[in-house]
N, C-alpha and C. Protein backbone atom coordinates (compact mmCIF):
# COMPACT_ATOMS: atom_id res chain seq x y z
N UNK A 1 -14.80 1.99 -4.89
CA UNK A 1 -13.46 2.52 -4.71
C UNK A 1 -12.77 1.82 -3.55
N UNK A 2 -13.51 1.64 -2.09
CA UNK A 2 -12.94 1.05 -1.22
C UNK A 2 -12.49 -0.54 -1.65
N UNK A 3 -13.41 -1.20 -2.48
CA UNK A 3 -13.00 -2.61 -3.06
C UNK A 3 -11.43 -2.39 -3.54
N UNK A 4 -11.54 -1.24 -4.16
CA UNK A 4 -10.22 -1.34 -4.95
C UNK A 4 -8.81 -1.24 -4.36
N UNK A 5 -9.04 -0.69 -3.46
CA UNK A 5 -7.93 0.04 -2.63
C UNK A 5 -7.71 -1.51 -1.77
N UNK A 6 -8.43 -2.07 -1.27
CA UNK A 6 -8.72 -3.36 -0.34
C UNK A 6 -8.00 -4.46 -1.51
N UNK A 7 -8.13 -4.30 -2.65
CA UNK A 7 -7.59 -5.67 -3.74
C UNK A 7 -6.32 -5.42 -3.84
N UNK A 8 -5.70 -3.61 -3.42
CA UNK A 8 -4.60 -3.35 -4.29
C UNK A 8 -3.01 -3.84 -2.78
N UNK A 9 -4.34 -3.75 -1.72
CA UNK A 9 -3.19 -3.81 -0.37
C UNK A 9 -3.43 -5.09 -0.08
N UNK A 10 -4.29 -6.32 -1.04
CA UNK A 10 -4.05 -7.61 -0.48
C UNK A 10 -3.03 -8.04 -2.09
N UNK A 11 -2.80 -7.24 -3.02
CA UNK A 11 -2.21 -7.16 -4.05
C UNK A 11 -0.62 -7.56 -3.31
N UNK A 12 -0.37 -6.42 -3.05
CA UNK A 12 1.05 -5.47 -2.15
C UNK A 12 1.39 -6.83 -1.00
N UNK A 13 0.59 -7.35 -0.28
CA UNK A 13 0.93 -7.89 0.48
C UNK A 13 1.33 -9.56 0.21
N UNK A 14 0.83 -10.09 -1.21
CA UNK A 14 1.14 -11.21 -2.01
C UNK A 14 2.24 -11.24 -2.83
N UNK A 15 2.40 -9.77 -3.28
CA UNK A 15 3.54 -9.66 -3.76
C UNK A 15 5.02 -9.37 -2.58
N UNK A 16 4.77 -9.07 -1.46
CA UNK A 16 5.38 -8.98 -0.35
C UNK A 16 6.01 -10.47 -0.03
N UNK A 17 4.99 -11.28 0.18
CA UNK A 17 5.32 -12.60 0.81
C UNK A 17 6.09 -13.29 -0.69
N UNK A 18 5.46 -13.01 -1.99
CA UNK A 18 6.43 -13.86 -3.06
C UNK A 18 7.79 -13.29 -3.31
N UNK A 19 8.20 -12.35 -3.09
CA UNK A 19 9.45 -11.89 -3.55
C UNK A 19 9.88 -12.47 -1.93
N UNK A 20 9.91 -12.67 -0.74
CA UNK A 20 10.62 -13.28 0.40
C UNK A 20 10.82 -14.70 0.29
N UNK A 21 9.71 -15.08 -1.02
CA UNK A 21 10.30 -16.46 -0.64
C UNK A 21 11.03 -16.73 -1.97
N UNK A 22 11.08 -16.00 -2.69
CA UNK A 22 11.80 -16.18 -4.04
C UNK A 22 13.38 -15.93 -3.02
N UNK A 23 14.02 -14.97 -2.82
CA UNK A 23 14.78 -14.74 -2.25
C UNK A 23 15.22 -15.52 -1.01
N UNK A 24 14.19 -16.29 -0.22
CA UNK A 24 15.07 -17.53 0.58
C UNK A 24 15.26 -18.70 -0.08
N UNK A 25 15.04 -18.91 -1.23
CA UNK A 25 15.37 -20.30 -2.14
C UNK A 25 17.19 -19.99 -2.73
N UNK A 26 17.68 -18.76 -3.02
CA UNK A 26 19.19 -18.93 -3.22
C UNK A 26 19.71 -19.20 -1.69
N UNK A 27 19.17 -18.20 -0.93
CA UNK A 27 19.80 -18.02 0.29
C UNK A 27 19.61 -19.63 1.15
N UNK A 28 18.40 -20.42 1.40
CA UNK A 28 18.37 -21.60 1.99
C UNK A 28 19.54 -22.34 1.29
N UNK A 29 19.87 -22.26 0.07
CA UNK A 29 20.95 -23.91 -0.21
C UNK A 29 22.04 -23.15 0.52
N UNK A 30 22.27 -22.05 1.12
CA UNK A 30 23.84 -21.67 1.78
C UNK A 30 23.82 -22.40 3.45
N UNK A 31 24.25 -22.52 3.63
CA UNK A 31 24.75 -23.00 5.07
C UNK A 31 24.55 -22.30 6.37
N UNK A 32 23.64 -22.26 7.02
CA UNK A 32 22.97 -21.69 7.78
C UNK A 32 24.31 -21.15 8.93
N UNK A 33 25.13 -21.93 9.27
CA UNK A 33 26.39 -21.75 10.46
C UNK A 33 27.17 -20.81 9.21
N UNK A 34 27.43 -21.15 8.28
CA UNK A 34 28.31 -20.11 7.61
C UNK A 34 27.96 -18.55 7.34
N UNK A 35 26.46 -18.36 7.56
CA UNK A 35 25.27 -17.04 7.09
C UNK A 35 25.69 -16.63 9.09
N UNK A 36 25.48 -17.37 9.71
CA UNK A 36 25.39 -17.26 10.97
C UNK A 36 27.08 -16.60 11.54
N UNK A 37 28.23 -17.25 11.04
CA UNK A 37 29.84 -16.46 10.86
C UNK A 37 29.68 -15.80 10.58
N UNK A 38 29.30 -15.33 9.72
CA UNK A 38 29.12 -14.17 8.70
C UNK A 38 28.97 -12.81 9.21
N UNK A 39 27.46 -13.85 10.03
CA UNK A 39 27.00 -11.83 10.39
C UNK A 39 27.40 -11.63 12.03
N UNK A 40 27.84 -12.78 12.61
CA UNK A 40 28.82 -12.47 13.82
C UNK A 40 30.02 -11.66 13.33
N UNK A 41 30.76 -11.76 12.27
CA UNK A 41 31.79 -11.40 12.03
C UNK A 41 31.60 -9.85 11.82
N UNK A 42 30.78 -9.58 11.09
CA UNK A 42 29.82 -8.05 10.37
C UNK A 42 29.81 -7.33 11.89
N UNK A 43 28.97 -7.93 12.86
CA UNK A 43 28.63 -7.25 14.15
C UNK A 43 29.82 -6.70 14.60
N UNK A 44 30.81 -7.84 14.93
CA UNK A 44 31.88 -7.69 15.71
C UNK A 44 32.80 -6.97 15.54
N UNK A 45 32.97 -6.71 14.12
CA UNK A 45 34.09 -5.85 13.48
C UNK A 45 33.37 -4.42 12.76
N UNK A 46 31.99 -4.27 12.66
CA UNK A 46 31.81 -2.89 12.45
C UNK A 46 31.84 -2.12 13.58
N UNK A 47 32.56 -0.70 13.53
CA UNK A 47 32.74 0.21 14.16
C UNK A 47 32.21 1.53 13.55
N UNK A 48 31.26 2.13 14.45
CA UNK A 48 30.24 3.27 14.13
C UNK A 48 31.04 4.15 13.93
N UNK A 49 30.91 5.20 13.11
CA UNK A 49 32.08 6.61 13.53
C UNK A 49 31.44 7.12 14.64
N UNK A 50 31.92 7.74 15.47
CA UNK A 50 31.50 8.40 16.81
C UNK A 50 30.79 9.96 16.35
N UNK A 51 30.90 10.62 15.29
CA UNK A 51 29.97 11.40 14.18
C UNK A 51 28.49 11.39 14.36
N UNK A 52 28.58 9.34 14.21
CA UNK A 52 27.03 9.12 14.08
C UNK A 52 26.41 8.36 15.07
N UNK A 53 26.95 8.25 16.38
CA UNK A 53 26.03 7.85 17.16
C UNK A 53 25.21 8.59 18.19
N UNK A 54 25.32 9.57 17.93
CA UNK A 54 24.08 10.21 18.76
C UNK A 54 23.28 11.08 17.52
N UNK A 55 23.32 9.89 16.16
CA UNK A 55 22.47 10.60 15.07
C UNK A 55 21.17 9.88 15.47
N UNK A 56 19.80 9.73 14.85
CA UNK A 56 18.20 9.22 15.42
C UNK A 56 18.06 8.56 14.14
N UNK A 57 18.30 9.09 13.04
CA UNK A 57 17.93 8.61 12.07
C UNK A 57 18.12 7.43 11.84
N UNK A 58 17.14 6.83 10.87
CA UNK A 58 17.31 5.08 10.13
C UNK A 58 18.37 5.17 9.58
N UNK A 59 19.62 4.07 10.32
CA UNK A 59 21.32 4.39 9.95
C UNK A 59 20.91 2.82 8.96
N UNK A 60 20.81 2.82 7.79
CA UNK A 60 21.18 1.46 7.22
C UNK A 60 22.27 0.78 6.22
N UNK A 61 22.48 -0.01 5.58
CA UNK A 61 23.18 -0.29 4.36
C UNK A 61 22.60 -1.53 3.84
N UNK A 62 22.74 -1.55 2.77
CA UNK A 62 22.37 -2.87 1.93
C UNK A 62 23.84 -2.99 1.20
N UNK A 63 24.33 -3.47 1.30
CA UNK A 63 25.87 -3.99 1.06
C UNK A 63 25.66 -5.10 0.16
N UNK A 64 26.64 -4.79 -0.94
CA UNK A 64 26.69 -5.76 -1.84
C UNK A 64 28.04 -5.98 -2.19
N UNK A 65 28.70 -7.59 -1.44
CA UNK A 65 30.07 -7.58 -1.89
C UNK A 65 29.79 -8.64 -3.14
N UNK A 66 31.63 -8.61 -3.71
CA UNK A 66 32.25 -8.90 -4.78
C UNK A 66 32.88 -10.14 -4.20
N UNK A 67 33.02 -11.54 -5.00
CA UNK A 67 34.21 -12.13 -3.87
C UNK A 67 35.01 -12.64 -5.52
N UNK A 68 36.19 -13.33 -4.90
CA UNK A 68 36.93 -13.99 -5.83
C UNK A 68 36.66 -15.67 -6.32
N UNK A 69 37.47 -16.31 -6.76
CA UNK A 69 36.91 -17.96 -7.05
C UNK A 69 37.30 -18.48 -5.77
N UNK A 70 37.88 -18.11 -4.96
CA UNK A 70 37.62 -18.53 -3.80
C UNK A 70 36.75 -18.41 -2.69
N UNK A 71 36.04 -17.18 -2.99
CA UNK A 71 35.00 -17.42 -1.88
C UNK A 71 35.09 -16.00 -0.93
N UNK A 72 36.34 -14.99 -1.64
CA UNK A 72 36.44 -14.02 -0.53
C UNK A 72 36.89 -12.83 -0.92
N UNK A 73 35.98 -12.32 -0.22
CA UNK A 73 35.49 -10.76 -0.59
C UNK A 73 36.21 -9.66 -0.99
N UNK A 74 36.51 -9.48 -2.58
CA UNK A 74 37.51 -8.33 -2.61
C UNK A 74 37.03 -7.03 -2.77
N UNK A 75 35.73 -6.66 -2.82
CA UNK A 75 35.03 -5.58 -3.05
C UNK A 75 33.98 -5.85 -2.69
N UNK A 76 33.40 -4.48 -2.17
CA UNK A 76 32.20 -4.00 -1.41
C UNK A 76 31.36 -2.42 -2.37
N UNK A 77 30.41 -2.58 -2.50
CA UNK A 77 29.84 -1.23 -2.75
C UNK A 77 28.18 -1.45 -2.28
N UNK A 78 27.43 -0.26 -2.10
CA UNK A 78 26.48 -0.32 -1.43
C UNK A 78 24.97 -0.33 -2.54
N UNK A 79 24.12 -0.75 -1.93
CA UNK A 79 23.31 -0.69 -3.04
C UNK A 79 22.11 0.69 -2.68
N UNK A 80 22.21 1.22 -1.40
CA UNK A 80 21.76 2.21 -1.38
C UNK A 80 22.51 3.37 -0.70
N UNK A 81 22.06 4.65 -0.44
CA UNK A 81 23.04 5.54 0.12
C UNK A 81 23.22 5.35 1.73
N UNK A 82 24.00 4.90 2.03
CA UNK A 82 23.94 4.45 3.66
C UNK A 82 24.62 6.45 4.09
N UNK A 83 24.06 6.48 5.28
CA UNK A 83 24.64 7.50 5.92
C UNK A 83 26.45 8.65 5.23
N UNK A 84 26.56 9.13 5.29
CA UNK A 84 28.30 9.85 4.86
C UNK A 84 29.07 9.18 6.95
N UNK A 85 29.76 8.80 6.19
CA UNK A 85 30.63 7.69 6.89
C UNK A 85 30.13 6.51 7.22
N UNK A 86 28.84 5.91 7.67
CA UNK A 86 28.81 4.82 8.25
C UNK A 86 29.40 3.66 6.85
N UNK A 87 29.29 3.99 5.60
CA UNK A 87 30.08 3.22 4.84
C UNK A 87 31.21 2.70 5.10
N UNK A 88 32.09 4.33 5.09
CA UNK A 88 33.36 3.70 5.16
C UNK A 88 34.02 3.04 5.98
N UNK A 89 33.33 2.50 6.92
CA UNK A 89 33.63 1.60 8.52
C UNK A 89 33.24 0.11 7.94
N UNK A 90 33.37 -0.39 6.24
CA UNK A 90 32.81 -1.27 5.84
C UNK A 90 34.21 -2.33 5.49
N UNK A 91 35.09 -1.03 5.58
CA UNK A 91 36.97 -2.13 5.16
C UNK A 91 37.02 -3.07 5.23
N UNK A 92 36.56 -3.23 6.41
CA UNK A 92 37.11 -4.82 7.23
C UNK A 92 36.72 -6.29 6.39
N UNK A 93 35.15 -6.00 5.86
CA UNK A 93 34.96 -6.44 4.73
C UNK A 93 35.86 -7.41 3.70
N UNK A 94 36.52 -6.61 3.53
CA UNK A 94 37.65 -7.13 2.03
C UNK A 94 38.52 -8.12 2.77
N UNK A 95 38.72 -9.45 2.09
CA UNK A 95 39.74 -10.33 2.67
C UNK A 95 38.80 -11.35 3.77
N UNK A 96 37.83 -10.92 3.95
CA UNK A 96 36.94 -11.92 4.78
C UNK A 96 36.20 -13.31 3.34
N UNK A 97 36.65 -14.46 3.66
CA UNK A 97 36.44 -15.37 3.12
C UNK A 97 35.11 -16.47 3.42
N UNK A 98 34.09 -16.62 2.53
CA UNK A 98 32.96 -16.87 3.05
C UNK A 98 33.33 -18.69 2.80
N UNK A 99 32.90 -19.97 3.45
CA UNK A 99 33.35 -21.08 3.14
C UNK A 99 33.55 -21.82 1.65
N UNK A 100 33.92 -22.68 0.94
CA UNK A 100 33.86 -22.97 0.06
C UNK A 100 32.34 -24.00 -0.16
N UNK A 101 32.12 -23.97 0.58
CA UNK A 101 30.25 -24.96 0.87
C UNK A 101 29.04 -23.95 -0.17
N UNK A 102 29.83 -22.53 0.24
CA UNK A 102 28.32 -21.80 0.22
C UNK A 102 28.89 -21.61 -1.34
N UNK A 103 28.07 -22.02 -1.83
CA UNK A 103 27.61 -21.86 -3.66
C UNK A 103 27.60 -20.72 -4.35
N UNK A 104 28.96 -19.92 -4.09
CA UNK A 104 28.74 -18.27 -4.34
C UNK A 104 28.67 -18.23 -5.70
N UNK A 105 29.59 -18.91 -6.38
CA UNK A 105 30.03 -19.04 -7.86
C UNK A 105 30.22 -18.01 -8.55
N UNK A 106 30.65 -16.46 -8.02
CA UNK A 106 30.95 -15.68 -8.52
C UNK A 106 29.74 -14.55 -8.70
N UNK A 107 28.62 -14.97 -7.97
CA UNK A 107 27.16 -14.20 -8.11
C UNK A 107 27.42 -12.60 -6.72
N UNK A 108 27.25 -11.66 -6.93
CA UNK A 108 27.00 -11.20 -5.69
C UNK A 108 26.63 -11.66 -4.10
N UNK A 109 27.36 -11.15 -3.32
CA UNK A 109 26.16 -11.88 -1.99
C UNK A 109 26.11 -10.23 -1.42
N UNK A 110 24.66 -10.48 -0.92
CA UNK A 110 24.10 -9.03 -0.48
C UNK A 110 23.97 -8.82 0.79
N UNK A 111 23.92 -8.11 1.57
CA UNK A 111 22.97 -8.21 3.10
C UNK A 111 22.74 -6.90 3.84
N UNK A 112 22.19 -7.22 4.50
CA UNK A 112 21.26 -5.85 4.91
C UNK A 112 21.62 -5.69 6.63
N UNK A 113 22.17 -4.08 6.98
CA UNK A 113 22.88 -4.07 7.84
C UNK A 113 22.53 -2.80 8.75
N UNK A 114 22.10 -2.85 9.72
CA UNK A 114 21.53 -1.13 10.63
C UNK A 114 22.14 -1.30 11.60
N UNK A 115 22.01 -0.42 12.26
CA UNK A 115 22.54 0.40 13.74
C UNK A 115 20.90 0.77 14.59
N UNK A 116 21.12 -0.07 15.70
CA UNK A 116 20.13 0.48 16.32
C UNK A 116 21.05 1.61 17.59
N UNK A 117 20.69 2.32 17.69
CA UNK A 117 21.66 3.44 18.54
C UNK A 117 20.05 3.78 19.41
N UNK A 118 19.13 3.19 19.46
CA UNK A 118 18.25 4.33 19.90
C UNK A 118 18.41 4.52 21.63
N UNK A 119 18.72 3.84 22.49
CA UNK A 119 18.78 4.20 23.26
C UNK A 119 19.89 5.08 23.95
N UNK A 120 21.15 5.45 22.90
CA UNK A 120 22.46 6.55 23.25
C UNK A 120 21.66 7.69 21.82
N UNK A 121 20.79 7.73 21.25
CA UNK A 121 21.21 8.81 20.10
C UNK A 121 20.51 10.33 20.81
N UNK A 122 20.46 11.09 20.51
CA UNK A 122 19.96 12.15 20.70
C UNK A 122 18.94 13.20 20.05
N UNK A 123 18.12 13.01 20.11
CA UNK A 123 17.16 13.31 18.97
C UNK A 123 17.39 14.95 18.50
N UNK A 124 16.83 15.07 17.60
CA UNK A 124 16.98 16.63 17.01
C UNK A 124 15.56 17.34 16.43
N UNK A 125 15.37 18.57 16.69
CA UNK A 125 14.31 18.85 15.80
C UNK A 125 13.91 18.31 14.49
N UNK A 126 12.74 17.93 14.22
CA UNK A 126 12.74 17.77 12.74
C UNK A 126 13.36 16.57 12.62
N UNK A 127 13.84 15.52 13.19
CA UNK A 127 14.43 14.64 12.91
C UNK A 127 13.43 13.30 13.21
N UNK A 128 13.26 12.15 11.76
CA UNK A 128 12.65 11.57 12.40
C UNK A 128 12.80 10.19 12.47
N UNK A 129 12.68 9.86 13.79
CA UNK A 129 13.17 8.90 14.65
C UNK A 129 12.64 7.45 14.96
N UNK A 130 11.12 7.32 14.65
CA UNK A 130 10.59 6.24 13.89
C UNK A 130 10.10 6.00 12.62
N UNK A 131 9.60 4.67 12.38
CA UNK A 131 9.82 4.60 11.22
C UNK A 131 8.38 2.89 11.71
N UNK A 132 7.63 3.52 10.49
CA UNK A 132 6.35 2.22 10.75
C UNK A 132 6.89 1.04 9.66
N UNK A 133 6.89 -0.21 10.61
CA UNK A 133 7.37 -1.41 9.81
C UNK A 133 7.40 -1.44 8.28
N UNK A 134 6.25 -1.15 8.16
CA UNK A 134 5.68 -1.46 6.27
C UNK A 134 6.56 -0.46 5.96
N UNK A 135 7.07 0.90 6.57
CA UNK A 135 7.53 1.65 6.05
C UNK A 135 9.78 1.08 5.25
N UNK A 136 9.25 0.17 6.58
CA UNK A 136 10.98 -0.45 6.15
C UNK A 136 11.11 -1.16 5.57
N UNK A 137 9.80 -2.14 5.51
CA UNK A 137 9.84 -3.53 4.57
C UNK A 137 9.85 -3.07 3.18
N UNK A 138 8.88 -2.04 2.84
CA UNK A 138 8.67 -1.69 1.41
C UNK A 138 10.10 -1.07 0.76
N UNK A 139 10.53 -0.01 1.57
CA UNK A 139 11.94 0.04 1.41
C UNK A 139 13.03 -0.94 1.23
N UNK A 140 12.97 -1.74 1.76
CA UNK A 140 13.74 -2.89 1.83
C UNK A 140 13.51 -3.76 0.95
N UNK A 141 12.68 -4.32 0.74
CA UNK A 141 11.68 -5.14 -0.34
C UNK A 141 12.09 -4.44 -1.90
N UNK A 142 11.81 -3.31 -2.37
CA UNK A 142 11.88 -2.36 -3.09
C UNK A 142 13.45 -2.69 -3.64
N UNK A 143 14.39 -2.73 -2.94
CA UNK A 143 15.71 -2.62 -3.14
C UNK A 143 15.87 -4.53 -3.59
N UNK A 144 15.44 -4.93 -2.73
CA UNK A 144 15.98 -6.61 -3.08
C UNK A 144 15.73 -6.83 -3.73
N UNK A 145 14.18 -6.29 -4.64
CA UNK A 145 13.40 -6.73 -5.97
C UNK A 145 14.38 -6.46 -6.87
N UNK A 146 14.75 -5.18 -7.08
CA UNK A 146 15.25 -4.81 -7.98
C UNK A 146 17.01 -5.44 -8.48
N UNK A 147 17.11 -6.06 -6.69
CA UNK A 147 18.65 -6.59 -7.22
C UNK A 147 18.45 -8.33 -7.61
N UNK A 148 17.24 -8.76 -7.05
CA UNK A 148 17.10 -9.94 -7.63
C UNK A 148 16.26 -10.22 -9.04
N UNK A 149 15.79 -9.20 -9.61
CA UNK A 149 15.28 -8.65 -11.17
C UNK A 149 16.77 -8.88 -11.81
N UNK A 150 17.71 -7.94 -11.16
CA UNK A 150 18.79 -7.65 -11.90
C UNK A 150 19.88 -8.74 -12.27
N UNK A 151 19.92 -9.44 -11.10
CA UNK A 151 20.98 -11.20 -10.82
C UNK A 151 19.96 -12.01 -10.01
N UNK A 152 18.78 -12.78 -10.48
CA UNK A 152 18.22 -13.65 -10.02
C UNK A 152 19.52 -15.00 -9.15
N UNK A 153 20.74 -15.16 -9.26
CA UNK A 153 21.61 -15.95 -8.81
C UNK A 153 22.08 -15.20 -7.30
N UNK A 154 21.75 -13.72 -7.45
CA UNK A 154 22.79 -13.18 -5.98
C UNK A 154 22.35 -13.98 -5.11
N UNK A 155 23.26 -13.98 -4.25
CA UNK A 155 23.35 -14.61 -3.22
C UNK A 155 22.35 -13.40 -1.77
N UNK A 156 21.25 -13.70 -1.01
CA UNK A 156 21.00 -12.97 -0.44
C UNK A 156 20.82 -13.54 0.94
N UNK A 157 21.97 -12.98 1.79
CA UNK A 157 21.51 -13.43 3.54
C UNK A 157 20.57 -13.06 3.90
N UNK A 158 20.03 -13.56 4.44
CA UNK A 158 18.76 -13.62 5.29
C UNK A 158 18.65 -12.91 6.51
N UNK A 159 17.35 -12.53 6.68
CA UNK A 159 17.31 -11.74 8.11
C UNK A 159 17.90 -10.54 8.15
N UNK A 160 18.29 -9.63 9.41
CA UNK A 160 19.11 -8.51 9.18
C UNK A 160 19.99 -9.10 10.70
N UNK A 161 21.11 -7.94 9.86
CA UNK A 161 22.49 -7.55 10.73
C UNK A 161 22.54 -6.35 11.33
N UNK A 162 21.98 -6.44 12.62
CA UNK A 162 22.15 -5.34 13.98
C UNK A 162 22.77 -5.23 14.33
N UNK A 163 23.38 -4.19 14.36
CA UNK A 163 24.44 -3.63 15.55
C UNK A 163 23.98 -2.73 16.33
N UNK A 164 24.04 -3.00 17.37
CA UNK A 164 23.09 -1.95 18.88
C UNK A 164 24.40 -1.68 19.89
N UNK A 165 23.96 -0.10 20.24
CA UNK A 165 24.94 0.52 20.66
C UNK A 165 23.61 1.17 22.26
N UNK A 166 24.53 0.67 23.24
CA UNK A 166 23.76 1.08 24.58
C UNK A 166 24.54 1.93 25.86
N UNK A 167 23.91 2.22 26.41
CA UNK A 167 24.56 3.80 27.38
C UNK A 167 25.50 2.33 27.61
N UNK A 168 26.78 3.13 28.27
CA UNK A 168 28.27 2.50 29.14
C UNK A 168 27.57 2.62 30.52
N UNK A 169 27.88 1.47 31.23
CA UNK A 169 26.89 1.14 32.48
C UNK A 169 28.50 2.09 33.17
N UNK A 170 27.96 2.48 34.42
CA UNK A 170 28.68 3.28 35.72
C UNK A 170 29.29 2.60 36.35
């Protein structure tokens, strides 16, 4: 029984590393400075609702925009349930134009987007406030499979997009 369990988590963990690299082969032909605009732009212009920053919980989104033949983004919808509001702080979104280099061709581009708040949030009973790696990857993993099952062409940025929110110095 222990063999089995030992084949099934070196199973999990092969299938871990092949779906990351299936998924950096669309994402590598994009332009590394343009992926790099991108999620400067994401940082700079998302704004938390003030609702949710002294929430603990794993604040995430997996965002999946829409763009036009040009390259720029007329729709946004999420591919999982991000928080009640931290979505709608996603506007800014629409009208942001990704270069004409990056090979969108009309495929989705996806990316994956959290809030680290932990050092302003406020914890709550019952609330829980970490979260063990495998526990995010599989989550995470879980979701990309299924959108790169669904459009092997999406476009998927790489890495994640943090936004960290820290006490206001005195």
């Amino acid at each position: 029984m222990e063999h089995h369990v030992t084949l099934k988590k070196v199973g999990l963990k092969f299938v871990i590393i092949l779906i990351l690299i299936i998924l950096y082969i669309p994402s590598n032909a994009q332009s590394t400075r343009d992926i790099n605009n991108f999620s400067k732009f994401v940082i700079k212009n998302y704004n938390l609702p003030d609702t949710l920053k002294n929430d603990c919980e794993w604040m995430y989104a997996i965002v999946k925009v829409k763009t036009d033949t040009h390259n720029k983004i007329i729709k946004y919808d999420f591919v999982n349930k991000p928080p009640l509001g931290m979505g709608r702080a996603f506007d800014f979104l629409i009208g942001y134009q990704f270069s004409q280099k990056m090979k969108i061709k009309g495929h989705p581009v996806v990316f994956y987007f959290s809030i680290d708040n932990s050092e302003i949030c406020i914890p709550k009973e019952g609330e829980k406030r970490f979260y063990a790696p495998n526990q995010a990857v599989e989550t995470i993993m879980a979701i990309y499979y299924k959108i790169y099952k669904d459009d092997p062409q999406t476009v998927i940025i790489p890495g994640l997009i943090i936004k960290a929110f820290y006490p206001r110095q005195q």
